[in-house]
Every structure is written in C-alpha cells, then in structure tokens.
Protein backbone atom coordinates (compact mmCIF):
# COMPACT_ATOMS: atom_id res chain seq x y z
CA UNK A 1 -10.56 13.87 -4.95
CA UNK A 2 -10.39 12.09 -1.80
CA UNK A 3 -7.63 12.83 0.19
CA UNK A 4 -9.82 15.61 2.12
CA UNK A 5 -12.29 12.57 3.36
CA UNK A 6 -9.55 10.59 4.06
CA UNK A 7 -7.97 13.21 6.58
CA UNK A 8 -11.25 13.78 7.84
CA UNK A 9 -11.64 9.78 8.44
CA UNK A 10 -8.54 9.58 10.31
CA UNK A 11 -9.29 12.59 12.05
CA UNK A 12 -12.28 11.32 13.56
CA UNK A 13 -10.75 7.62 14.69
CA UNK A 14 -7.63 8.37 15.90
CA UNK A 15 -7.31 8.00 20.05
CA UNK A 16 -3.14 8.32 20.30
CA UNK A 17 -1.13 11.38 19.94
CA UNK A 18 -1.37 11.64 16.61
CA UNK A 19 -0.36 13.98 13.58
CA UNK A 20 -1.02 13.91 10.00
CA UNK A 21 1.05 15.37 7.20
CA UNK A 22 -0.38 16.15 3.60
CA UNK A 23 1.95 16.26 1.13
CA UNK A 24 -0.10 17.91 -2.46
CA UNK A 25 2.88 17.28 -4.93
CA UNK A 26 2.21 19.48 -7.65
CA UNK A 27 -1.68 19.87 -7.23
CA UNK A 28 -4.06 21.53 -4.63
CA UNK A 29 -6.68 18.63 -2.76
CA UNK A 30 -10.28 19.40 -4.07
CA UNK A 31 -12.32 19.45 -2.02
CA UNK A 32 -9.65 21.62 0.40
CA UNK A 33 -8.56 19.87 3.51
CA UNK A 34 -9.85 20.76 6.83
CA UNK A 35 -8.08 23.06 8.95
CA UNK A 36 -7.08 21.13 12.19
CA UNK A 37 -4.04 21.58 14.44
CA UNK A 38 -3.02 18.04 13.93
CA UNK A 39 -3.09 18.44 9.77
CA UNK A 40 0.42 19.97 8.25
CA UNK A 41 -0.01 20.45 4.80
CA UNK A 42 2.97 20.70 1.92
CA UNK A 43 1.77 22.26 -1.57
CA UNK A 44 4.56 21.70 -4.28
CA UNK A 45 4.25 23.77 -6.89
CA UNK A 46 5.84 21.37 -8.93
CA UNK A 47 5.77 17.56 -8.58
CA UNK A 48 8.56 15.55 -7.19
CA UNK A 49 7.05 11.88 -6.86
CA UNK A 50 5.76 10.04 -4.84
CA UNK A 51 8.96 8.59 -2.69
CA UNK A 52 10.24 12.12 -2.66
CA UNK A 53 7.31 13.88 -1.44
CA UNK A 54 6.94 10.53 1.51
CA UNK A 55 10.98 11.69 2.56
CA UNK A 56 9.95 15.42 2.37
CA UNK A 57 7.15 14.58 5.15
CA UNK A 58 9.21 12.24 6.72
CA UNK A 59 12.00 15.03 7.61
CA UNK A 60 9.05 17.37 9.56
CA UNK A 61 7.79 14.30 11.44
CA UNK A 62 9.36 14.15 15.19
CA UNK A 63 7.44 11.41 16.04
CA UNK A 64 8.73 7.81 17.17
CA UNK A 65 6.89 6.25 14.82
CA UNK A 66 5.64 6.85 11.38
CA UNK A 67 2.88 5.78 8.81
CA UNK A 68 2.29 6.05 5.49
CA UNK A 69 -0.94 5.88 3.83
CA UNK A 70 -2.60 6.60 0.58
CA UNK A 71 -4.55 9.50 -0.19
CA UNK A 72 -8.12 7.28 -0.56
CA UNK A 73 -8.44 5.25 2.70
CA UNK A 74 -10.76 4.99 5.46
CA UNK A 75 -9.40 3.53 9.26
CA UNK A 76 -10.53 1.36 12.03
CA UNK A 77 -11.70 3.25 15.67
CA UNK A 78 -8.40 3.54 17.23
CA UNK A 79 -6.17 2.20 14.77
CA UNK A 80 -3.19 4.38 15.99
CA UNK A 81 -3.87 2.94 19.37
CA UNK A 82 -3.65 -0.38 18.51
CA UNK A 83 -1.04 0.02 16.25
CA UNK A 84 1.29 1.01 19.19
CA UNK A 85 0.03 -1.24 21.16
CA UNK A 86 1.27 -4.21 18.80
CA UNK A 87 4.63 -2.35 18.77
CA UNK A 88 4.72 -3.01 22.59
CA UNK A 89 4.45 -6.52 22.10
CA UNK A 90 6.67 -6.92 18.96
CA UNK A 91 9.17 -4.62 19.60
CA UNK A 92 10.36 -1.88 17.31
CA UNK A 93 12.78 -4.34 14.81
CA UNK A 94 9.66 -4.35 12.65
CA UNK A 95 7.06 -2.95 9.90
CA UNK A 96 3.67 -3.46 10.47
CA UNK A 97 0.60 -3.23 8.70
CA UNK A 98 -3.63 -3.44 9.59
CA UNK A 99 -5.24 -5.93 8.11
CA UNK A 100 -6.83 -4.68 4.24
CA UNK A 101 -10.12 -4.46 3.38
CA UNK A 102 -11.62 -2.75 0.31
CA UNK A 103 -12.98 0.89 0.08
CA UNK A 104 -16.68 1.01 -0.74
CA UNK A 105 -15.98 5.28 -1.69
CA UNK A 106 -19.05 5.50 -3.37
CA UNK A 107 -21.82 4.98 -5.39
CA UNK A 108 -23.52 6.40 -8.85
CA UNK A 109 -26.71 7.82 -7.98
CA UNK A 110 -29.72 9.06 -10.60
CA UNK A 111 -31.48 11.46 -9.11
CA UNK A 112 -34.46 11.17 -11.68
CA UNK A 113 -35.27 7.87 -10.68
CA UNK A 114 -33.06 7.05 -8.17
CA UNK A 115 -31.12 4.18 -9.90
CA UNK A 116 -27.75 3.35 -8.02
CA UNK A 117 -24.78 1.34 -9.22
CA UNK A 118 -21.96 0.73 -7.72
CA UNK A 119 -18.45 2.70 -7.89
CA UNK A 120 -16.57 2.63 -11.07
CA UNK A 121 -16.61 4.75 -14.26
CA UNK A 122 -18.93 7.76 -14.61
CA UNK A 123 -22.22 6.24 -16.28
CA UNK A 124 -22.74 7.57 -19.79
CA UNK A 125 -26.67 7.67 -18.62
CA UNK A 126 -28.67 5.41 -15.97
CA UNK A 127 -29.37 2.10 -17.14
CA UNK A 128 -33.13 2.17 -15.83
CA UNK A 129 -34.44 5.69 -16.77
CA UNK A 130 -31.98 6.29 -19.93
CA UNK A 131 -31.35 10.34 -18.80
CA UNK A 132 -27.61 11.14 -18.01
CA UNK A 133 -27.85 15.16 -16.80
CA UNK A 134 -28.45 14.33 -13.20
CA UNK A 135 -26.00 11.29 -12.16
CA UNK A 136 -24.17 12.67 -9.13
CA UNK A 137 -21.60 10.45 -6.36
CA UNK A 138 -22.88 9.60 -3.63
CA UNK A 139 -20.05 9.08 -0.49
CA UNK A 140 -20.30 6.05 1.21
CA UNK A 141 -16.83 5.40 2.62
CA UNK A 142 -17.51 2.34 3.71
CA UNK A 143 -14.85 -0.23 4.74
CA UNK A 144 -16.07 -3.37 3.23
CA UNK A 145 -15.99 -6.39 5.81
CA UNK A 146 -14.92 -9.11 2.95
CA UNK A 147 -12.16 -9.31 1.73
CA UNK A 148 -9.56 -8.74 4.17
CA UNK A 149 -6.28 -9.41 3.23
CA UNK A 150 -3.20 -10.36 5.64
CA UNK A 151 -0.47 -12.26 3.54
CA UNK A 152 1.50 -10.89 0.33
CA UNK A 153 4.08 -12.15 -1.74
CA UNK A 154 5.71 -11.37 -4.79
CA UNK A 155 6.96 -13.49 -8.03
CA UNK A 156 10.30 -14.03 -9.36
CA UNK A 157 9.99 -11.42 -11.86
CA UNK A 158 9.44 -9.39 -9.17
CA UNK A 159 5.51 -8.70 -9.23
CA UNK A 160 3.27 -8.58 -6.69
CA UNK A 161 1.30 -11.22 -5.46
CA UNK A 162 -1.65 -11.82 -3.22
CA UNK A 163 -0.37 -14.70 -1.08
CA UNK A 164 -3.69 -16.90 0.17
CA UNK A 165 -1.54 -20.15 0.08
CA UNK A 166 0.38 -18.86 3.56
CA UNK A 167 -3.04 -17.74 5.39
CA UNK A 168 -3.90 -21.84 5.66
CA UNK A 169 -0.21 -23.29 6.94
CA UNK A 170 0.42 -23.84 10.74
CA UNK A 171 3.33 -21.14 11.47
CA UNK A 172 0.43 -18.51 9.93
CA UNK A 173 -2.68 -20.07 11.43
CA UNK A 174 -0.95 -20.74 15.01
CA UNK A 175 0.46 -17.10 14.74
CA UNK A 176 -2.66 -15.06 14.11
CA UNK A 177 -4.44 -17.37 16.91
CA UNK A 178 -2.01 -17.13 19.90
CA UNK A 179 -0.72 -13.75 18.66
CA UNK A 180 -2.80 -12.42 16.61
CA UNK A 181 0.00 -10.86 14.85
CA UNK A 182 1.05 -12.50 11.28
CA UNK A 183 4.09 -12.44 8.96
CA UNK A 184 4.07 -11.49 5.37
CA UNK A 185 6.53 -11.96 2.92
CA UNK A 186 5.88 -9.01 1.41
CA UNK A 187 3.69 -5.95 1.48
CA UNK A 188 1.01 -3.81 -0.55
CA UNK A 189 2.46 -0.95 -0.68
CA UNK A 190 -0.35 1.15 0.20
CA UNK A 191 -0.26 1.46 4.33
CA UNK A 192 2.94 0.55 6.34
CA UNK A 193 4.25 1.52 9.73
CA UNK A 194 7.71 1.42 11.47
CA UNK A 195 10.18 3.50 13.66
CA UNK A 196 11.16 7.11 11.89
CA UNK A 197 14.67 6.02 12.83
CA UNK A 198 14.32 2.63 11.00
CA UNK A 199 12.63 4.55 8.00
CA UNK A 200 15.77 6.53 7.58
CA UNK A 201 18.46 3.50 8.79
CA UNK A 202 16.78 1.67 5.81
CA UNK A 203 16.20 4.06 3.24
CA UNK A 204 12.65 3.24 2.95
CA UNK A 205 11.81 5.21 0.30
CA UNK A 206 14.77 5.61 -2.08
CA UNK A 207 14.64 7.52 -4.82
CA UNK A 208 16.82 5.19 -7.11
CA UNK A 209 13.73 3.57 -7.54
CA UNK A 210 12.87 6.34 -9.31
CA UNK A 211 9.15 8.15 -8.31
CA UNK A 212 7.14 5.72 -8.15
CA UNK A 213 6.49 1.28 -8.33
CA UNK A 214 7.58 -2.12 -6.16
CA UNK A 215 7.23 0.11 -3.02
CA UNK A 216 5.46 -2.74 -1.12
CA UNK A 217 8.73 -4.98 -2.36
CA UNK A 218 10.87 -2.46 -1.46
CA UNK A 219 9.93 -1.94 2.10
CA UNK A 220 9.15 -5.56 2.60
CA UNK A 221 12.95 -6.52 1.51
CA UNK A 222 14.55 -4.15 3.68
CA UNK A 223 13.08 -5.11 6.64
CA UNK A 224 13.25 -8.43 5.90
CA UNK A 225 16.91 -9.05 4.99
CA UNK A 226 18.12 -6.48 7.34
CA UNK A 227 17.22 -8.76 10.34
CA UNK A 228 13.83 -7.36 10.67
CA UNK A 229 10.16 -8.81 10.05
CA UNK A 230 6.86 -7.66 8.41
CA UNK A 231 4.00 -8.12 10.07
CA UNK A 232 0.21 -8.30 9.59
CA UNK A 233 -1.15 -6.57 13.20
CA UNK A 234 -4.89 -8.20 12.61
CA UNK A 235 -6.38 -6.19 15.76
CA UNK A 236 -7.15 -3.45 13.29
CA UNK A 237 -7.82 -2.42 10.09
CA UNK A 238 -7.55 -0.03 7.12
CA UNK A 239 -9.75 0.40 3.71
CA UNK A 240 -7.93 1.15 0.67
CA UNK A 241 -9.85 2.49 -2.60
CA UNK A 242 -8.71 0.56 -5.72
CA UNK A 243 -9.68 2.16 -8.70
CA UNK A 244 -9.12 -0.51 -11.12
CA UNK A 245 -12.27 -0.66 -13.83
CA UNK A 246 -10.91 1.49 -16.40
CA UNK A 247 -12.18 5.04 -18.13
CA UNK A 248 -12.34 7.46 -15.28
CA UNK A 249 -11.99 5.38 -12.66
CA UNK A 250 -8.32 3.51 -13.48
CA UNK A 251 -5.51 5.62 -12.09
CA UNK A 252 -6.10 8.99 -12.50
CA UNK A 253 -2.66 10.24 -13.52
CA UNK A 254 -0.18 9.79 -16.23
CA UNK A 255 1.91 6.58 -15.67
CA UNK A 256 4.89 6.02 -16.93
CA UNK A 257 5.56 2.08 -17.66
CA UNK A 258 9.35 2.93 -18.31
CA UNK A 259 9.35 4.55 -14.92
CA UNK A 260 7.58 1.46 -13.39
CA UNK A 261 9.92 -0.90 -15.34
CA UNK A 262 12.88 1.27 -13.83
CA UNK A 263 11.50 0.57 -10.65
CA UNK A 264 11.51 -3.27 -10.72
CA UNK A 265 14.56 -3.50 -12.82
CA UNK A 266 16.38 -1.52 -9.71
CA UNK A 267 14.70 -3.97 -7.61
CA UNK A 268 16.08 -6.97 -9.18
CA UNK A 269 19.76 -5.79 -9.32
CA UNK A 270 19.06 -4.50 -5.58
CA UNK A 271 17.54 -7.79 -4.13
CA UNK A 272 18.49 -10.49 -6.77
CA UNK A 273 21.86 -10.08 -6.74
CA UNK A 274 21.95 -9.35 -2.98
CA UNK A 275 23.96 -5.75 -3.67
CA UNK A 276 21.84 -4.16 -1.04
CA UNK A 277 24.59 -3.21 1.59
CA UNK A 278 22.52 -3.52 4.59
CA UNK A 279 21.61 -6.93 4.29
CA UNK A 280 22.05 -9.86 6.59
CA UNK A 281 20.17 -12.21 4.85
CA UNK A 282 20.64 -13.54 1.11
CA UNK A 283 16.92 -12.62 -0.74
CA UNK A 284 16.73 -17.28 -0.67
CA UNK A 285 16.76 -17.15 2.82
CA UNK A 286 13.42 -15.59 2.25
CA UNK A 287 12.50 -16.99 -0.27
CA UNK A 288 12.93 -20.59 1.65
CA UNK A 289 11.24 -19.05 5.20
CA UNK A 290 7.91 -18.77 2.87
CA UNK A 291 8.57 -21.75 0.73
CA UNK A 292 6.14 -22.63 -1.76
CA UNK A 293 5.76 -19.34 -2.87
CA UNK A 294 2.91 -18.16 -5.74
CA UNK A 295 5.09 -17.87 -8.74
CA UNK A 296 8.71 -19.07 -8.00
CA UNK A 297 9.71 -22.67 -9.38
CA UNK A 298 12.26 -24.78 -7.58
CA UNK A 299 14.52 -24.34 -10.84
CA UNK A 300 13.97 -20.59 -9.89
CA UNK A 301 15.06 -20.56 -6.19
CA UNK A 302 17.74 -22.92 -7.13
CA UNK A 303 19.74 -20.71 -9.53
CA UNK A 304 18.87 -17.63 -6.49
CA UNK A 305 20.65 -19.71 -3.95
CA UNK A 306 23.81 -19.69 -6.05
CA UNK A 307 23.17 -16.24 -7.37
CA UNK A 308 22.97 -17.32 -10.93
CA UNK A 309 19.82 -15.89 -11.17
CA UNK A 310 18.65 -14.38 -14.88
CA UNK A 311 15.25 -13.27 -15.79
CA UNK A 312 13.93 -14.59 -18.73
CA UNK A 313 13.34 -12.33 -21.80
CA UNK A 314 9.48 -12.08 -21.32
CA UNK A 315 10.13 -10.72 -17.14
CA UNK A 316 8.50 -7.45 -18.79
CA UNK A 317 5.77 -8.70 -20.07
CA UNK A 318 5.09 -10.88 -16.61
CA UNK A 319 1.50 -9.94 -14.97
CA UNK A 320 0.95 -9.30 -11.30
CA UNK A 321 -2.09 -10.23 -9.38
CA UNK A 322 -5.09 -8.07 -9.30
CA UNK A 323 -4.66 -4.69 -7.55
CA UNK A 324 -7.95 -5.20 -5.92
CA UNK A 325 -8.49 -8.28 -3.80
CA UNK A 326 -11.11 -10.92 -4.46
CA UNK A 327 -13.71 -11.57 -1.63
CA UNK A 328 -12.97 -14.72 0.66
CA UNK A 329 -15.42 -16.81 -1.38
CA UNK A 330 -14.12 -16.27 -4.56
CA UNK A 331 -10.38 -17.21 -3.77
CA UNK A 332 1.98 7.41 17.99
CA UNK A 333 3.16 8.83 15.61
CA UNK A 334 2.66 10.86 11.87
CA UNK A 335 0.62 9.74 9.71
CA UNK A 336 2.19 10.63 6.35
CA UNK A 337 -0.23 11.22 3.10
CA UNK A 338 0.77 11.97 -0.74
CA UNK A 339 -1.56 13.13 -3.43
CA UNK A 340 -0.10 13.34 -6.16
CA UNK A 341 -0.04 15.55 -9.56
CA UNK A 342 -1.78 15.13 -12.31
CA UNK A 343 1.00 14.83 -14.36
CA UNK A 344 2.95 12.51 -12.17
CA UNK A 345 2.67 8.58 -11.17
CA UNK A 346 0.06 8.30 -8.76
CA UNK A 347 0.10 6.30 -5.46
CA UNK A 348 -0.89 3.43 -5.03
C-alpha cells in the first residue's frame, strides 16, 4: 500500500548519486511505482522472504554503499548526503543508522461531516455523524518530530528493546555532542546502512534465520563482534510507519510465530554460544561495553561470560518492547526496498 509513496519520498530528497531497488516478493505494489531511471524493480512471482528478496537486490547493486529500508518510510532532505558524509568521518568499519521518528501515514477522514481521527484501523462508521459509506484515507506522510529514537538494545532472551537508559550516560551524551554520532547496542531492524562489501563479508542477511525476525539483532551482532560498531548518525533522519493497533492496521500479512521463534532460537545458538565464525569478540564483551542493560541480570551476564548460558523454559513466552516508540514525555549508494507477499512474513 505504501511502498509507491515511499519511493516517491525518497525520490524527491535524495541529493547523492543515488539508486533505489524494489523488490515485490510475490505481490505487485498498489498503487504502481513510478517510472524513474533511478527505480529498478524485481516482481517475484512467488515469494521468497524477506532476507532473500534483501540478497536478491543486494547482488544488482554496484554501489559502495548500501541501504535497506522498509517499504512504509518517509526521509530527511538529503539523507543520502549526509549519510556519506558521516561515513567520511567514521570510516567504513561500520553500520549506521538516521535517527527514528514515527510515520504520521495518514488519517481517517468523513467526508459527510468532515470528522478526522487519527491512523489506525478502518472506522466501522464516524464517531460524530454515525454514517460509514464515505470514510476515505487521507495521506499525510508526515515524519513526526517526537519521538526520535537513537539507542536500542535487546534482552537476554533475545528480544528487542528500546534502550532510553544509554541516551542519559556520559560516553552517549559526550558522543552525540562533540560528534554527533552515537553507538547502539543494537538496532531496529527497519533502516540500516553499511559497505556492499561488508554486507556480503558478514552475511547480513542470512537465510538460516529463516525469512524473516531478530534482523535488527542480527545485523547489530555482526558488526559488533566482528570488530565493527553501530552507530546512530543523528544529522538526519528517517520515519518508519508502525502499524501496531490491531484489525486492519496490525501487520498485514500472515506471520508465522514458529518462523519468528526459528529466528531467535538461531540467534541464540549463533550469538550465545559465540559459534558465529567471524567473531572477535565474545557476545559479554558487549554485553559489558553497554552495561546495565534493559533486561539482563548480573546472574545472566555471569553464566554468558563462562558460556554456561541456558534460557529459561518461559524464553518463548518473553515480551519485547513496543514496536512503536513512546514520545519523549512519556518515557551513495542503493537504497534497497522489500514489499512483501501477502502470504509471507512481512517487514518490519
């Protein structure tokens, strides 16, 4: 529904020499996309997932660097630019990330009486005039200013974890002030940015993991315990669209919670028991860099340290933070897009 608007969006900000590949895994984008010479579009007939169909793109890119981005975001004026221009200063040993805000897509609109509310699950019929035949969307694509996330972590089940604790110590604070570049532990999963040859030296996106889940962990380790760093470039942003209320506006395709559960128990043989081959760094040496983290126990990094680590019967049943950020006050190269089927795990 909204990957057209979202090519159109980075269309109209980029300043670099940039490219975007579409990959439509198993489904064609309605509305169509825009016909542009920078816009290469893959339609598969038949859905392959979601870290598949990021390698598939990934193999046509000849680009330095690459980017991958969901399929309902909006982007900063120049965020290409100034993504390469933190890349200068950094160096190319890393993956980097915009700063987060939250997608404002769109509202309901009644266009009997002009009653709005705000973008979730199609109305049943507006609340002030009672009729239901004429509530359309109306597009706002609006990147809200508040909240804007910088720091993630993620549990020792593994979940994911919004990570405000780290935004108020001094290696963060004096980081963001004299750099204005952060670390993060670990990542969203839904925008990231690196070299196409680190992409591949990593594995980014392997397909053990099976199609789709712990994406943001998985990137975030490998760079991480490879020698690498993560980091939060906060001279730019990105707006992601979480669709998190339920009805029609949860995630629009099938999910699989054995294929999620796949995903993290790959994870925690991967990371936990440090069998990741590329690794120059035990997972507790990261653990410790970012030390207290939201949801580990000292009982917890203990038994990591000596890799006598064992998740407790209830790991499954462990909850991760919400998808969608509160606001503050409550708590060159491709760009590479997936939408995917309606019959197979969505991005995220």
């Amino acid at each position: 529904m909204f990957l057209a608007r979202t090519i159109e969006d980075i269309l109209s900000h980029i300043e670099a020499d940039t490219e975007i590949i579409a990959v439509l895994d198993g489904v064609w984008a309605d509305p169509p996309i825009p016909q542009n010479d920078r816009v290469t579009v893959i339609h598969l007939a038949k859905s392959i997932g979601q870290r598949a169909a990021t390698n598939l793109a990934c193999k046509l890119s000849r680009a330095k660097y690459v980017m991958k981005v969901d399929a309902h975001c909006s982007f900063d004026q120049g965020f290409d630019r100034k993504m390469l221009e933190a890349f200068q200063k950094t160096g190319d040993d890393v993956t980097m990330v915009p700063i987060m805000r939250n997608l404002w897509a769109f509202d309901w609109k009644c266009y009997h009486c002009g009653w709005k509310k705000y973008q979730g699950p199609t109305p049943k019929k507006c609340d002030q005039c009672g009729k239901s035949d004429k509530i359309r969307r109306k597009m706002m694509w609006v990147g809200k200013n508040n909240p804007q996330s910088t720091s993630y972590c993620f549990d020792s089940t593994p979940h994911f974890q919004y990570f405000e604790d780290w935004k108020h110590r001094p290696a963060y604070e004096n980081d963001k002030k004299e750099k204005g570049i952060t670390e993060t532990m670990s990542l969203q999963g839904s925008c990231w940015m690196l070299t196409r040859d680190n992409y591949w030296e990593l594995e980014i996106c392997d397909e053990k993991f099976g199609s789709w889940g712990s994406q943001g962990i998985e990137v975030a380790l490998k760079t991480w315990l490879s020698g690498r760093k993560v980091l939060v470039n906060h001279a730019t942003w990105y707006a992601h669209l979480f669709r998190t209320q339920g009805g029609d506006f949860s995630f629009p395709y099938r999910m699989s919670n054995s294929d999620q559960e796949k995903a993290k128990a790959y994870a925690r043989d991967l990371f936990f028991n440090n069998k990741w081959p590329k690794q120059t760094h035990p997972l507790s040496w990261l653990v410790e860099k970012f030390w207290p983290v939201k949801g580990w126990s000292d009982e917890d990094l203990t038994k990591l340290k000596a890799n006598t680590f064992k998740f407790s019967d209830n790991a499954k049943d462990a909850k991760s933070g919400p998808s969608e950020p509160l606001p503050d006050n409550q708590s060159s190269g491709h760009i590479i897009y997936q939408a995917p089927s309606r019959t197979a795990s969505p991005d995220l």
